[in-house]
PDB file of N, CA and C in Angstrom:
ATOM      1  N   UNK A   1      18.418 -16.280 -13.612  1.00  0.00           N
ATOM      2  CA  UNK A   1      17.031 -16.098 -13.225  1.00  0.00           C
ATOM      3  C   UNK A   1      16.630 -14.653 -13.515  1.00  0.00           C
ATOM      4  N   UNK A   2      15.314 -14.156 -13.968  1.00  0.00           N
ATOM      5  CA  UNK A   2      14.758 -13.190 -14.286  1.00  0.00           C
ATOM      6  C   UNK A   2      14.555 -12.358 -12.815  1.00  0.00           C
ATOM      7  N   UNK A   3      14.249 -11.290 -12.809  1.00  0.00           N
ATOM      8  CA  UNK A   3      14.224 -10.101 -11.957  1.00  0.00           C
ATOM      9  C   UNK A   3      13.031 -10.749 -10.989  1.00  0.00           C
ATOM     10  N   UNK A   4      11.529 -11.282 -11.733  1.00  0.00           N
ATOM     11  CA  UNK A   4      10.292 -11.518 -11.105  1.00  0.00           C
ATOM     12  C   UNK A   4      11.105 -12.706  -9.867  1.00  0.00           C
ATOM     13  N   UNK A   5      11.783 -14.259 -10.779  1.00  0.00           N
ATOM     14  CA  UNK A   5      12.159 -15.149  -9.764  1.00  0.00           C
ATOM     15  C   UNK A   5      13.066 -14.542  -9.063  1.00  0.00           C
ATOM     16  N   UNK A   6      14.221 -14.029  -8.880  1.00  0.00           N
ATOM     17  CA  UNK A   6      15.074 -13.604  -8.008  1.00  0.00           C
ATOM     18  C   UNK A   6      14.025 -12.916  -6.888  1.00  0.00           C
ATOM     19  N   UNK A   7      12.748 -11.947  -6.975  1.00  0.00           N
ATOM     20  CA  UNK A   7      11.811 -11.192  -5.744  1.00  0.00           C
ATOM     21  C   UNK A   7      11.616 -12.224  -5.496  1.00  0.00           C
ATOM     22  N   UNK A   8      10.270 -13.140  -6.009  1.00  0.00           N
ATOM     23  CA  UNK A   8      10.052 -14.625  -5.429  1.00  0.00           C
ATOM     24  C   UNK A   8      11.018 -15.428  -4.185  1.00  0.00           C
ATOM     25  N   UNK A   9      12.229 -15.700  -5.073  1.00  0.00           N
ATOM     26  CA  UNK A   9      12.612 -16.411  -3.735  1.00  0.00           C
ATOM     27  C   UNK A   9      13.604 -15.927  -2.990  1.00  0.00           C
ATOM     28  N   UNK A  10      13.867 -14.207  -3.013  1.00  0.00           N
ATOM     29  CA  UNK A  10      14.234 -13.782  -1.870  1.00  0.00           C
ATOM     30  C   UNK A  10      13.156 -12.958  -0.759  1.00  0.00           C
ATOM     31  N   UNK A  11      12.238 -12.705  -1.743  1.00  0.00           N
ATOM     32  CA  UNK A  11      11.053 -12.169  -0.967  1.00  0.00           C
ATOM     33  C   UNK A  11      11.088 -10.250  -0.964  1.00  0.00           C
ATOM     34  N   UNK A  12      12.395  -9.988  -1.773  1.00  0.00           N
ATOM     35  CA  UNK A  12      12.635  -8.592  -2.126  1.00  0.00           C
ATOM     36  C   UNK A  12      11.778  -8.139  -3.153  1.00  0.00           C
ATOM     37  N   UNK A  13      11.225  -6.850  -2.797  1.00  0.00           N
ATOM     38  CA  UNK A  13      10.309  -6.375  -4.579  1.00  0.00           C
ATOM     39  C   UNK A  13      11.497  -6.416  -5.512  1.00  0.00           C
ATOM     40  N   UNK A  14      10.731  -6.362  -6.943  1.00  0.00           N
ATOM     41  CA  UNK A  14      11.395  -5.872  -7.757  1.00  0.00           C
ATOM     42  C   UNK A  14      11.802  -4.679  -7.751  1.00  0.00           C
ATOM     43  N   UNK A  15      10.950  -3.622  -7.782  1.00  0.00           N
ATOM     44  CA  UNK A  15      11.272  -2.576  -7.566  1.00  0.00           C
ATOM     45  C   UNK A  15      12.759  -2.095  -6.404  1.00  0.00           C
ATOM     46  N   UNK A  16      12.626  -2.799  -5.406  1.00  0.00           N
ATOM     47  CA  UNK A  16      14.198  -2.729  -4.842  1.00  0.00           C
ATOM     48  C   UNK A  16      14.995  -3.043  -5.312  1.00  0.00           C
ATOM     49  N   UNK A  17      14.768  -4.456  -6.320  1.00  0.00           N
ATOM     50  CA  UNK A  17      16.174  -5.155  -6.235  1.00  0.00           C
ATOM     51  C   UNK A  17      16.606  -4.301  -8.160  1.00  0.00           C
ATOM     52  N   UNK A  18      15.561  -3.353  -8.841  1.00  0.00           N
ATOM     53  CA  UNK A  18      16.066  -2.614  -9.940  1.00  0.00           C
ATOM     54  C   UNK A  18      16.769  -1.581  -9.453  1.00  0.00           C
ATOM     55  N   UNK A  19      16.566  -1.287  -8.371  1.00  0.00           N
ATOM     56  CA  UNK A  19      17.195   0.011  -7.681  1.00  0.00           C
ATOM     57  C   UNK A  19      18.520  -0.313  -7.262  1.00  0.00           C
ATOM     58  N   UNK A  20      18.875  -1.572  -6.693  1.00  0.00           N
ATOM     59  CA  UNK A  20      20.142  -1.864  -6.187  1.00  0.00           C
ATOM     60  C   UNK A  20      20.897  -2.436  -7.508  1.00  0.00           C
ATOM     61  N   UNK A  21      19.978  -2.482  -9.023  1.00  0.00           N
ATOM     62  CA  UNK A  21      21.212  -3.245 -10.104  1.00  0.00           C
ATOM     63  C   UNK A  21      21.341  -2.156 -10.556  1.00  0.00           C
ATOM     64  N   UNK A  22      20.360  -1.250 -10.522  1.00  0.00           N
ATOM     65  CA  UNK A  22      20.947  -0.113 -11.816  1.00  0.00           C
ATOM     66  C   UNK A  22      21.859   1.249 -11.207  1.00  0.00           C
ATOM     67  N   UNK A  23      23.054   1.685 -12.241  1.00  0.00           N
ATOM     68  CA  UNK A  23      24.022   2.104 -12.021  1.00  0.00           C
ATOM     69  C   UNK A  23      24.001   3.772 -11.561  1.00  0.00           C
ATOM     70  N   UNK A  24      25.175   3.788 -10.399  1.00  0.00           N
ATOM     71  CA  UNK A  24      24.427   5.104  -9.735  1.00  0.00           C
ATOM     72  C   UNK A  24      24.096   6.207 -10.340  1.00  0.00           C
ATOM     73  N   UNK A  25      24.995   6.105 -11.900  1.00  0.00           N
ATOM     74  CA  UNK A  25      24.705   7.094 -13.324  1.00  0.00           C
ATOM     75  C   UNK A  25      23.403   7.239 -13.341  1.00  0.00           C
ATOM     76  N   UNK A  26      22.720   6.169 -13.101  1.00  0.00           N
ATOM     77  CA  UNK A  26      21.205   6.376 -13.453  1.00  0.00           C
ATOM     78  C   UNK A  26      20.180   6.221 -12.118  1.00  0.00           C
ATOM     79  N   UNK A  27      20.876   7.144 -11.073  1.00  0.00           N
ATOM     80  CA  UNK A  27      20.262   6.751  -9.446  1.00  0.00           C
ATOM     81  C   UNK A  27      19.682   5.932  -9.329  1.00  0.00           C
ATOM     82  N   UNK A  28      20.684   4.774  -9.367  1.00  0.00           N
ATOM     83  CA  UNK A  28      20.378   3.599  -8.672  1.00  0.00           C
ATOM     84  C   UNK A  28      21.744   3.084  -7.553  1.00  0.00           C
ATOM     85  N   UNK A  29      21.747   2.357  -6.924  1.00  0.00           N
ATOM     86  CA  UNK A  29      22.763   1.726  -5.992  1.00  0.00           C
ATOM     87  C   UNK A  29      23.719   0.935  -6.543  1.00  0.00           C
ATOM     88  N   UNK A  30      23.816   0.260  -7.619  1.00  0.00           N
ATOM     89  CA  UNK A  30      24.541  -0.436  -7.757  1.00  0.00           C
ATOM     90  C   UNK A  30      25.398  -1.249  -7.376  1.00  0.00           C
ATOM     91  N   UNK A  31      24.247  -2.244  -6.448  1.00  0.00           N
ATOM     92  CA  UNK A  31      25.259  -3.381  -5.511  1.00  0.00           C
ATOM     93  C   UNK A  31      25.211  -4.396  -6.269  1.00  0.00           C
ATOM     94  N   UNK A  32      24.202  -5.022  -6.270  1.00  0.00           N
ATOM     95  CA  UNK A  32      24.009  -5.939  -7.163  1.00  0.00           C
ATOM     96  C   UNK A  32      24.644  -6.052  -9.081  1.00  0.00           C
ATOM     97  N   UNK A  33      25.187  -7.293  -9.387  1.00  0.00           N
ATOM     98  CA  UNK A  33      25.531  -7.200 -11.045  1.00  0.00           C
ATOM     99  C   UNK A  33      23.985  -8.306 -11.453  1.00  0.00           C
ATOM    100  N   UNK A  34      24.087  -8.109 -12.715  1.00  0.00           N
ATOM    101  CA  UNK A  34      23.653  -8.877 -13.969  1.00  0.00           C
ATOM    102  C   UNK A  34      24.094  -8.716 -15.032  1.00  0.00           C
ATOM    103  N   UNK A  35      23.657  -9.962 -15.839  1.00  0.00           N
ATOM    104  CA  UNK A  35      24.038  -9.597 -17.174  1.00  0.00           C
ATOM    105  C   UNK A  35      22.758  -9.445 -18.033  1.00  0.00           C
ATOM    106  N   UNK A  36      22.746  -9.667 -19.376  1.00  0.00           N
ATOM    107  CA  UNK A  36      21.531  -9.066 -20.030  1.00  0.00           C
ATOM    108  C   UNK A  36      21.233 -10.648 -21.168  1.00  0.00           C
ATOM    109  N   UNK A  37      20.326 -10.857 -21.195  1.00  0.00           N
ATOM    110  CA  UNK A  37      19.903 -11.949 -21.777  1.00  0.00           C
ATOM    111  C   UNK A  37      20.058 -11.496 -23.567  1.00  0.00           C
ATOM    112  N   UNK A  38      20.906 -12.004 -24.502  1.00  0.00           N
ATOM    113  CA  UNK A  38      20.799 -11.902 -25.522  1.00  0.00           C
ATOM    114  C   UNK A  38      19.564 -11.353 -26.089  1.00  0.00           C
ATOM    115  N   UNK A  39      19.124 -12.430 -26.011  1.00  0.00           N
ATOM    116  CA  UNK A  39      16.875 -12.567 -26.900  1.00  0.00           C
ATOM    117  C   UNK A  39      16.131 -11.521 -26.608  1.00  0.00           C
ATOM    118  N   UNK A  40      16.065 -11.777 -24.837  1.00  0.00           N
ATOM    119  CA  UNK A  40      14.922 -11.477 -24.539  1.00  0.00           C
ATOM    120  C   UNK A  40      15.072  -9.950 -24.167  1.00  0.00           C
ATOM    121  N   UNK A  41      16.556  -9.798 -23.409  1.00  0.00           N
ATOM    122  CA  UNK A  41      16.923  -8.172 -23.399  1.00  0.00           C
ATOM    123  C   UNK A  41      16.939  -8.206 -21.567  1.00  0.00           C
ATOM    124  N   UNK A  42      16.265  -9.147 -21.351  1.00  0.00           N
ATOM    125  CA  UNK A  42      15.940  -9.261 -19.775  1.00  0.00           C
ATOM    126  C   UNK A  42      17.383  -9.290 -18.741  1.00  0.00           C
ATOM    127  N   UNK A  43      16.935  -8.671 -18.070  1.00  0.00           N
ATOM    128  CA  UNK A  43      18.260  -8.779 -16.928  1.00  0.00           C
ATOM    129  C   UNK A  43      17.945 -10.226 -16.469  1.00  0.00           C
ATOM    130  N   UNK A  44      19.486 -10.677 -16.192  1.00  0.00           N
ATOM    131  CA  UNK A  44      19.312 -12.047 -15.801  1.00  0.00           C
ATOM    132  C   UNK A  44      20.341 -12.059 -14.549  1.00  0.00           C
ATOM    133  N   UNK A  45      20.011 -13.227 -13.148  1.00  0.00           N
ATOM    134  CA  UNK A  45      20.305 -13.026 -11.945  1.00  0.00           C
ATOM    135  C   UNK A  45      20.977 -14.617 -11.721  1.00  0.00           C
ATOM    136  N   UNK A  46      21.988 -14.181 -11.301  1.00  0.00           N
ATOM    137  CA  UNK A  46      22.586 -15.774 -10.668  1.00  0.00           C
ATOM    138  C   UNK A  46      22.512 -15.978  -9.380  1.00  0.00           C
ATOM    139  N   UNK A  47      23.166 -17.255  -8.823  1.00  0.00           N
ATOM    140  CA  UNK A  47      23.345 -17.662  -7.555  1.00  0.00           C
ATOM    141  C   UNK A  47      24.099 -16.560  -6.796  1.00  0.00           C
ATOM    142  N   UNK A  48      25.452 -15.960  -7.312  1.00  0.00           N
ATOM    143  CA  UNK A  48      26.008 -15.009  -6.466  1.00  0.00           C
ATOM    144  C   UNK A  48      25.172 -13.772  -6.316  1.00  0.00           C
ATOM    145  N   UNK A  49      24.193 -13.414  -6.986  1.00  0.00           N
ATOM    146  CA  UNK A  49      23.236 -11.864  -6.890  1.00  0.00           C
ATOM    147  C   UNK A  49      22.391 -12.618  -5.979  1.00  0.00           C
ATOM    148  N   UNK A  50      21.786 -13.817  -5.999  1.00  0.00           N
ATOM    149  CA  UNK A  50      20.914 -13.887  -4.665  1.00  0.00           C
ATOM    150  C   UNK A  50      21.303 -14.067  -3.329  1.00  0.00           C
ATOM    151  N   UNK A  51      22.755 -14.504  -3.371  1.00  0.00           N
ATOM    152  CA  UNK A  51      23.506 -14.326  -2.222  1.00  0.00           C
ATOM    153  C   UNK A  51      23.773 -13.399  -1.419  1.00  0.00           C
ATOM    154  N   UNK A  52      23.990 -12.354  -2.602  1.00  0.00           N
ATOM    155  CA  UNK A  52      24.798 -10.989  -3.029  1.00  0.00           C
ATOM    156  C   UNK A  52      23.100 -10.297  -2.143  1.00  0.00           C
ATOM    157  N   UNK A  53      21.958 -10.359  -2.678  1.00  0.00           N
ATOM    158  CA  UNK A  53      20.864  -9.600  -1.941  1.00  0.00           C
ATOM    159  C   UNK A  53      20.432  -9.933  -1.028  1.00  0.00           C
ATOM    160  N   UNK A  54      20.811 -11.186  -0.184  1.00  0.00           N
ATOM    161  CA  UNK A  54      19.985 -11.672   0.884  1.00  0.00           C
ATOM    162  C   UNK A  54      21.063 -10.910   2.146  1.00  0.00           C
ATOM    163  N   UNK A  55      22.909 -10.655   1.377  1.00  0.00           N
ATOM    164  CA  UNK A  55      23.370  -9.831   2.364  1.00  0.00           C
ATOM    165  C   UNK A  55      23.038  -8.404   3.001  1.00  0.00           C
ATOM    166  N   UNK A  56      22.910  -8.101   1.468  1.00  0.00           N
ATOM    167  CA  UNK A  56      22.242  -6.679   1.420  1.00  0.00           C
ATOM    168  C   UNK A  56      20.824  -6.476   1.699  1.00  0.00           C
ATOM    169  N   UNK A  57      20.219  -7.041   1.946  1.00  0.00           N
ATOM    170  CA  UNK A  57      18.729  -6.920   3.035  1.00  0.00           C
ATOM    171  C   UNK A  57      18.897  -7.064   4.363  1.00  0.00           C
ATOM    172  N   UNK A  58      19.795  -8.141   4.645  1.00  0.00           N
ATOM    173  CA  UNK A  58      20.559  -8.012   6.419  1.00  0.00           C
ATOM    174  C   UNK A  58      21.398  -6.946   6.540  1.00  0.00           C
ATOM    175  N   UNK A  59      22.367  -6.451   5.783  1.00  0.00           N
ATOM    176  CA  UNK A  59      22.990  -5.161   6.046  1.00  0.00           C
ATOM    177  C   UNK A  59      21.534  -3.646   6.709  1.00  0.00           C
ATOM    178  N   UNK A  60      20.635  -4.098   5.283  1.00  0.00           N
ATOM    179  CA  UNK A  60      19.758  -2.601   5.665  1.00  0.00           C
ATOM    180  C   UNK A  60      18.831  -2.640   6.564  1.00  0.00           C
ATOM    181  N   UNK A  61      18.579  -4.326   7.215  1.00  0.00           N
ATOM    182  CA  UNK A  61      17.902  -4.320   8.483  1.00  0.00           C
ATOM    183  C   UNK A  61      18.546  -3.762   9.393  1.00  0.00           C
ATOM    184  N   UNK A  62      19.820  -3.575   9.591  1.00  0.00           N
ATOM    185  CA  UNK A  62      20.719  -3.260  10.788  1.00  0.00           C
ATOM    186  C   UNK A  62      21.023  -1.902  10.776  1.00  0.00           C
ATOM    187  N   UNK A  63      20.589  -1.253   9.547  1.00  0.00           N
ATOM    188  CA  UNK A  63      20.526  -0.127   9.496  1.00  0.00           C
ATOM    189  C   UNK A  63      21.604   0.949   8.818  1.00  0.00           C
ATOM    190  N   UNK A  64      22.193  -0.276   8.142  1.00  0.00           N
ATOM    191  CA  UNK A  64      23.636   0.547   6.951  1.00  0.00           C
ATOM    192  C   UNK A  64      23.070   1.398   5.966  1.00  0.00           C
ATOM    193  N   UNK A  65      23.785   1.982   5.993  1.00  0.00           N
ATOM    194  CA  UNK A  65      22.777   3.221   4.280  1.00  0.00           C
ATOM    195  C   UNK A  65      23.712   1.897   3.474  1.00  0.00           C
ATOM    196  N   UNK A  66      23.448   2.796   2.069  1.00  0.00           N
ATOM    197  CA  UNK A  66      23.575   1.796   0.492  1.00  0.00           C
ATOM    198  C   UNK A  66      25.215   1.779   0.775  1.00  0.00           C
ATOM    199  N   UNK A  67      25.619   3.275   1.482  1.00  0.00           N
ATOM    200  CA  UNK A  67      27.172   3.532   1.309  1.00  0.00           C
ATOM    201  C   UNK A  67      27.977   2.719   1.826  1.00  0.00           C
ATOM    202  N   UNK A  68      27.606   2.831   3.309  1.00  0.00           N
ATOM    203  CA  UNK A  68      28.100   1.534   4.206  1.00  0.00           C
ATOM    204  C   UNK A  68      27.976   0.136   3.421  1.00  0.00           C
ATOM    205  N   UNK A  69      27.076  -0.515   3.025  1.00  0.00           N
ATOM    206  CA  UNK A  69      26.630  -1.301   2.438  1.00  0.00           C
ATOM    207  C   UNK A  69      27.463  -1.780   1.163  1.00  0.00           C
ATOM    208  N   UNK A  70      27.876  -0.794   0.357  1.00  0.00           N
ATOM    209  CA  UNK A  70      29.049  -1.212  -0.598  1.00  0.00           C
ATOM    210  C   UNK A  70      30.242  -1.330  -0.396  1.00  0.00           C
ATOM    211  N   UNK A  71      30.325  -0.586   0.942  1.00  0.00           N
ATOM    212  CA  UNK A  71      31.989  -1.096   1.812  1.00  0.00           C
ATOM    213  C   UNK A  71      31.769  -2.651   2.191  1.00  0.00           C
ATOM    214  N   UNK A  72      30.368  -3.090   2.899  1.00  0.00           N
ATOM    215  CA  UNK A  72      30.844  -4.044   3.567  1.00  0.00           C
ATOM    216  C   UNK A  72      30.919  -5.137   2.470  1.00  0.00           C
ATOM    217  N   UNK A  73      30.150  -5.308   1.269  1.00  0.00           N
ATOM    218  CA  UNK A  73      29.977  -5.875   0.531  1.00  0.00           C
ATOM    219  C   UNK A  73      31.142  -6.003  -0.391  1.00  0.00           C
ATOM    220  N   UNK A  74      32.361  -5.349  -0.152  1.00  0.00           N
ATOM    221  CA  UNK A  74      33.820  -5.496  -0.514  1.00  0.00           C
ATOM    222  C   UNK A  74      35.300  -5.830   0.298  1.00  0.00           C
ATOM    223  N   UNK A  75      34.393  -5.395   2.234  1.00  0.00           N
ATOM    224  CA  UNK A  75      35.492  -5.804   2.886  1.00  0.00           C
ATOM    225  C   UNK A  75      35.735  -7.150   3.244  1.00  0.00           C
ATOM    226  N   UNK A  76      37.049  -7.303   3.961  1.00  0.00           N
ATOM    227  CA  UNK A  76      37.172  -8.543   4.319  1.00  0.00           C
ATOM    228  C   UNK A  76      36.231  -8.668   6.354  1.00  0.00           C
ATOM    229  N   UNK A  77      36.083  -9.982   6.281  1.00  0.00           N
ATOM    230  CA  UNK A  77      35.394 -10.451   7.271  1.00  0.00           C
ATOM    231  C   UNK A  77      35.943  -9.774   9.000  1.00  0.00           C
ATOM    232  N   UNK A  78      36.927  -9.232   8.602  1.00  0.00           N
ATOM    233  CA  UNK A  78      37.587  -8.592  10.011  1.00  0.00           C
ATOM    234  C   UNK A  78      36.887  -7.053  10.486  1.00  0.00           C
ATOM    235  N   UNK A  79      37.018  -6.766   9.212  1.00  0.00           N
ATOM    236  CA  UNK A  79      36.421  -5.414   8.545  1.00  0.00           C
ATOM    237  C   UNK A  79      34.922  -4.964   8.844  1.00  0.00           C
ATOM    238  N   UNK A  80      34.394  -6.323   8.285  1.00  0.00           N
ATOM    239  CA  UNK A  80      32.637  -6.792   8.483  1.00  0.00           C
ATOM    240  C   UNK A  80      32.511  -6.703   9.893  1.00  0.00           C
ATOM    241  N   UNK A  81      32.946  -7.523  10.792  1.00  0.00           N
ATOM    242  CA  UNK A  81      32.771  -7.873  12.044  1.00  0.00           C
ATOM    243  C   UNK A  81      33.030  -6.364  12.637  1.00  0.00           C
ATOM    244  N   UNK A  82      34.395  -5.326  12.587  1.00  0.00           N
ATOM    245  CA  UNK A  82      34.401  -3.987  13.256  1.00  0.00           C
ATOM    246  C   UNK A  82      32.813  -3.253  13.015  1.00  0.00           C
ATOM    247  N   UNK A  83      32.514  -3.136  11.381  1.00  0.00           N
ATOM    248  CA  UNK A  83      31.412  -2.014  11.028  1.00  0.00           C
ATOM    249  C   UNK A  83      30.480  -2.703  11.542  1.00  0.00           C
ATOM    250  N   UNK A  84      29.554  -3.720  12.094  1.00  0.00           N
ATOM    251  CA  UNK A  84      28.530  -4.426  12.968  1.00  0.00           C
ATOM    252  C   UNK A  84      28.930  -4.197  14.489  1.00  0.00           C
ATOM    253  N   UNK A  85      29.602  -4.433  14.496  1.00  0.00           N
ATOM    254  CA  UNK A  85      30.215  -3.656  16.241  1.00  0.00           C
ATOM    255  C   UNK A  85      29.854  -2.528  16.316  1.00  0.00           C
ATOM    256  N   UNK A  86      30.336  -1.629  15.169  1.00  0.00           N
ATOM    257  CA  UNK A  86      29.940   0.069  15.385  1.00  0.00           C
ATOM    258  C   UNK A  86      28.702  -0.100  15.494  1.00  0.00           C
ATOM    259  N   UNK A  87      28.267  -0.596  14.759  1.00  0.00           N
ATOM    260  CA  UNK A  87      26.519   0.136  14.308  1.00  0.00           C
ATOM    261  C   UNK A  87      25.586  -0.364  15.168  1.00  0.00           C
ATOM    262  N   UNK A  88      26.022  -1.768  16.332  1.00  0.00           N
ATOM    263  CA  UNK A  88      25.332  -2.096  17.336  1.00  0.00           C
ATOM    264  C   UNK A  88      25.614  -1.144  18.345  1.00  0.00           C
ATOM    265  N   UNK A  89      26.591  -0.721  18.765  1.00  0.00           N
ATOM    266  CA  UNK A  89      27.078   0.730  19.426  1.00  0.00           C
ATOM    267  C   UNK A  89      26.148   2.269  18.698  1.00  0.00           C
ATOM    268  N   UNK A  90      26.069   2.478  18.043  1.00  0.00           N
ATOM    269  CA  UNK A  90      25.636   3.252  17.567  1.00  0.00           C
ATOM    270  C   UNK A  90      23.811   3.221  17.570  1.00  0.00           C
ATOM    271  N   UNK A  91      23.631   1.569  17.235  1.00  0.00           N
ATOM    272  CA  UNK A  91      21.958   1.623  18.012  1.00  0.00           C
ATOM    273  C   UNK A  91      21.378   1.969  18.716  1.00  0.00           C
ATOM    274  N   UNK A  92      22.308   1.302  19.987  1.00  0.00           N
ATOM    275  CA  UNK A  92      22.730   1.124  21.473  1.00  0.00           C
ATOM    276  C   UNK A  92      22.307   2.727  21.899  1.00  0.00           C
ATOM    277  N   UNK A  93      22.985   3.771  21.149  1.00  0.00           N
ATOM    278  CA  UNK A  93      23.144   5.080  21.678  1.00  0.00           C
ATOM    279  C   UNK A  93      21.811   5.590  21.126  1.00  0.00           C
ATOM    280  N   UNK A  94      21.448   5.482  20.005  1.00  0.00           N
ATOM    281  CA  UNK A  94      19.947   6.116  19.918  1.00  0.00           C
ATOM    282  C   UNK A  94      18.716   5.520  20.383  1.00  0.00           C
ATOM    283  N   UNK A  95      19.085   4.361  20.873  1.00  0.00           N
ATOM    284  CA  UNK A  95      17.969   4.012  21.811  1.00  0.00           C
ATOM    285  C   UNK A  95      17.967   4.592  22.704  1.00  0.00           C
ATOM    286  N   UNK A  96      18.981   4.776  23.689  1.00  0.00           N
ATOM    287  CA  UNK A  96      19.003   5.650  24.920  1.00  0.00           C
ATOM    288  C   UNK A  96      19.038   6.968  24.559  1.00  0.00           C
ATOM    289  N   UNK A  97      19.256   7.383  23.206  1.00  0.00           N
ATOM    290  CA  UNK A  97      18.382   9.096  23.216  1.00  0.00           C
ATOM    291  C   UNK A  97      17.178   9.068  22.730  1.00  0.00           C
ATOM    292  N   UNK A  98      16.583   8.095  22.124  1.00  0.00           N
ATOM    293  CA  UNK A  98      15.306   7.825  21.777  1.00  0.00           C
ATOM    294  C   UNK A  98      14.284   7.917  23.122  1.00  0.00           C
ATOM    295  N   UNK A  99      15.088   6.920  24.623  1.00  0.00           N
ATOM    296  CA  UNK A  99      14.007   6.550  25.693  1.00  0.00           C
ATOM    297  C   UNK A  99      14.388   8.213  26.065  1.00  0.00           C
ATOM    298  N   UNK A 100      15.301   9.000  26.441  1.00  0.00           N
ATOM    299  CA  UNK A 100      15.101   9.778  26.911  1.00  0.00           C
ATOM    300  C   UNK A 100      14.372  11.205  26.869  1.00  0.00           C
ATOM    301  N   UNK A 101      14.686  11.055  25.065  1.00  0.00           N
ATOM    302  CA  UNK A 101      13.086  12.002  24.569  1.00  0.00           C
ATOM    303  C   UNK A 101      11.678  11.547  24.736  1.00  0.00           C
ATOM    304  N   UNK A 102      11.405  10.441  24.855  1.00  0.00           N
ATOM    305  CA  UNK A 102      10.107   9.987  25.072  1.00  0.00           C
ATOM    306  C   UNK A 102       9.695  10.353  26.917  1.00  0.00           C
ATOM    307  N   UNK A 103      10.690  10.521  27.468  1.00  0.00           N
ATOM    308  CA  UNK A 103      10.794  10.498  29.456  1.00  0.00           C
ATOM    309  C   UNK A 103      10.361  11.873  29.130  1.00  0.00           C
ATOM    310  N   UNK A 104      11.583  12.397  28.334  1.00  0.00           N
ATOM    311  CA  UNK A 104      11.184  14.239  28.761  1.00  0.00           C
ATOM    312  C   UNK A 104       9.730  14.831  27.790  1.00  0.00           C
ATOM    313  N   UNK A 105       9.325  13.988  26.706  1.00  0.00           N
ATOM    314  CA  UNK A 105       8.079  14.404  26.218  1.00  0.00           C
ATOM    315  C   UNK A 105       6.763  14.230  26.921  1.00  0.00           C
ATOM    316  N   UNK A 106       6.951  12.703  27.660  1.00  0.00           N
ATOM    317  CA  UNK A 106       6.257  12.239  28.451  1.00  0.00           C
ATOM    318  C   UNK A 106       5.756  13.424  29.875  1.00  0.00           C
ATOM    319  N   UNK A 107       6.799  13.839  30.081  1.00  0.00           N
ATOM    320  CA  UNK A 107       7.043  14.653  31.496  1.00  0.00           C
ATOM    321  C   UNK A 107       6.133  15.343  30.813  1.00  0.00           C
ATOM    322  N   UNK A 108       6.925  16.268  30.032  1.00  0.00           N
ATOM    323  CA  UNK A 108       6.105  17.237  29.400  1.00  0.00           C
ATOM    324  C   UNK A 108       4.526  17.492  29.645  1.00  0.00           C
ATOM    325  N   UNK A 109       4.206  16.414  28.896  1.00  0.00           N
ATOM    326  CA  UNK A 109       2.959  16.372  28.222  1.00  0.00           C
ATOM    327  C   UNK A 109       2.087  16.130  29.680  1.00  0.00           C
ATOM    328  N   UNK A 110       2.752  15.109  30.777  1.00  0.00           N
ATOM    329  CA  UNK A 110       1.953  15.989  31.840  1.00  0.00           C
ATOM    330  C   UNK A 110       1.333  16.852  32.309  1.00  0.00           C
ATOM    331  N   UNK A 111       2.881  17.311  32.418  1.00  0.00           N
ATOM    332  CA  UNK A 111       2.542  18.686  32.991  1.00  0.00           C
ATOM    333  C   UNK A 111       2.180  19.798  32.296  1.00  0.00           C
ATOM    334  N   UNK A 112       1.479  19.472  31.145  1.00  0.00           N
ATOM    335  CA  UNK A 112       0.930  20.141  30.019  1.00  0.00           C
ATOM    336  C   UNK A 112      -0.491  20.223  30.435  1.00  0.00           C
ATOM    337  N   UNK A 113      -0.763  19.128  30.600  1.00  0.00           N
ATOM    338  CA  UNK A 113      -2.050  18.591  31.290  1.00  0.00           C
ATOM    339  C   UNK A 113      -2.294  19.053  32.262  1.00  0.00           C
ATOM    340  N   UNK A 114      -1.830  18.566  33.806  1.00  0.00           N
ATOM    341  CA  UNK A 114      -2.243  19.247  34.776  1.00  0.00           C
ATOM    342  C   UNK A 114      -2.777  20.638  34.599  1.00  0.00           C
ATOM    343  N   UNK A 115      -1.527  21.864  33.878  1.00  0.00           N
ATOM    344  CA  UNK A 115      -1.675  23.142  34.320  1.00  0.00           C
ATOM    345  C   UNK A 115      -2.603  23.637  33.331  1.00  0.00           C
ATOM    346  N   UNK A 116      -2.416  22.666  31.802  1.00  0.00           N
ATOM    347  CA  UNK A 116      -3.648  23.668  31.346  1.00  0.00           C
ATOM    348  C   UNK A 116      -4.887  23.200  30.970  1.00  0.00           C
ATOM    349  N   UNK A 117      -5.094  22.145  31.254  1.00  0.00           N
ATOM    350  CA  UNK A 117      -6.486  21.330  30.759  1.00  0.00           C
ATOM    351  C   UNK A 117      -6.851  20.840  32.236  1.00  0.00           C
ATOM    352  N   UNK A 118      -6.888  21.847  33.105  1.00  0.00           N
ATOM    353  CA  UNK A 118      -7.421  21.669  34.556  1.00  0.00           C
ATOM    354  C   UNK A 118      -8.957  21.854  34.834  1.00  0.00           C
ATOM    355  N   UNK A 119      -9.923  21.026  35.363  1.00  0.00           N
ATOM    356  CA  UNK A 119     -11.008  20.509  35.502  1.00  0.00           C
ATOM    357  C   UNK A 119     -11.744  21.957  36.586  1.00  0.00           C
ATOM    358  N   UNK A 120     -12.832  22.648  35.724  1.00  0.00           N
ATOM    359  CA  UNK A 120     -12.980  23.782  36.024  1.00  0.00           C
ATOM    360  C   UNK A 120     -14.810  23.739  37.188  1.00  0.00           C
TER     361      UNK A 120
END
């Protein structure tokens, strides 16, 4: 399948999914393979690359860089299951430094208020 059907029915731009075939020589990610259509010159996409990208769009929802992402996309399933453990742990923790900068900005911005935008 051509680059356009592979976006179609994974719902990925093209523009991402050229970024994840082409080789990091040429800053791109290089998760994804193809091969090259004799004729037409066109990159061409099989069943395992749409497999291959529907993982790698759930990997970068969860928040793996490309790096992580080419580990998991080579480890075995034991492997997979530890680095999703981490990185739900690792959510886990910037949410709770996320709520707690928002408490102490919040405070803040109170008492920003009260003392200097006081009703004269």
């Amino acid at each position: 399948m051509t680059i356009g059907e592979l976006s179609r029915r994974t719902g990925v731009s093209q523009m991402t999914i050229d970024y994840y075939s082409r080789p990091r020589s040429r800053k791109g990610a290089e998760l994804l393979r193809c091969g090259t259509d004799p004729k037409s010159r066109y990159r061409e996409y099989d069943d395992e690359s749409e497999e291959r990208l529907g993982k790698i769009r759930d990997y970068r929802k969860m928040g793996f860089s490309i790096e992580e992402i080419r580990v998991l996309l080579e480890s075995p399933k034991e492997h997979i299951r530890e680095m999703v453990e981490r990185q739900i742990e690792r959510l886990k923790d910037e949410k709770i430094r996320s709520q707690k900068r928002y408490e102490d900005m919040a405070s803040f911005a109170a008492n920003y208020l009260k003392e200097n935008l006081k009703e004269e």
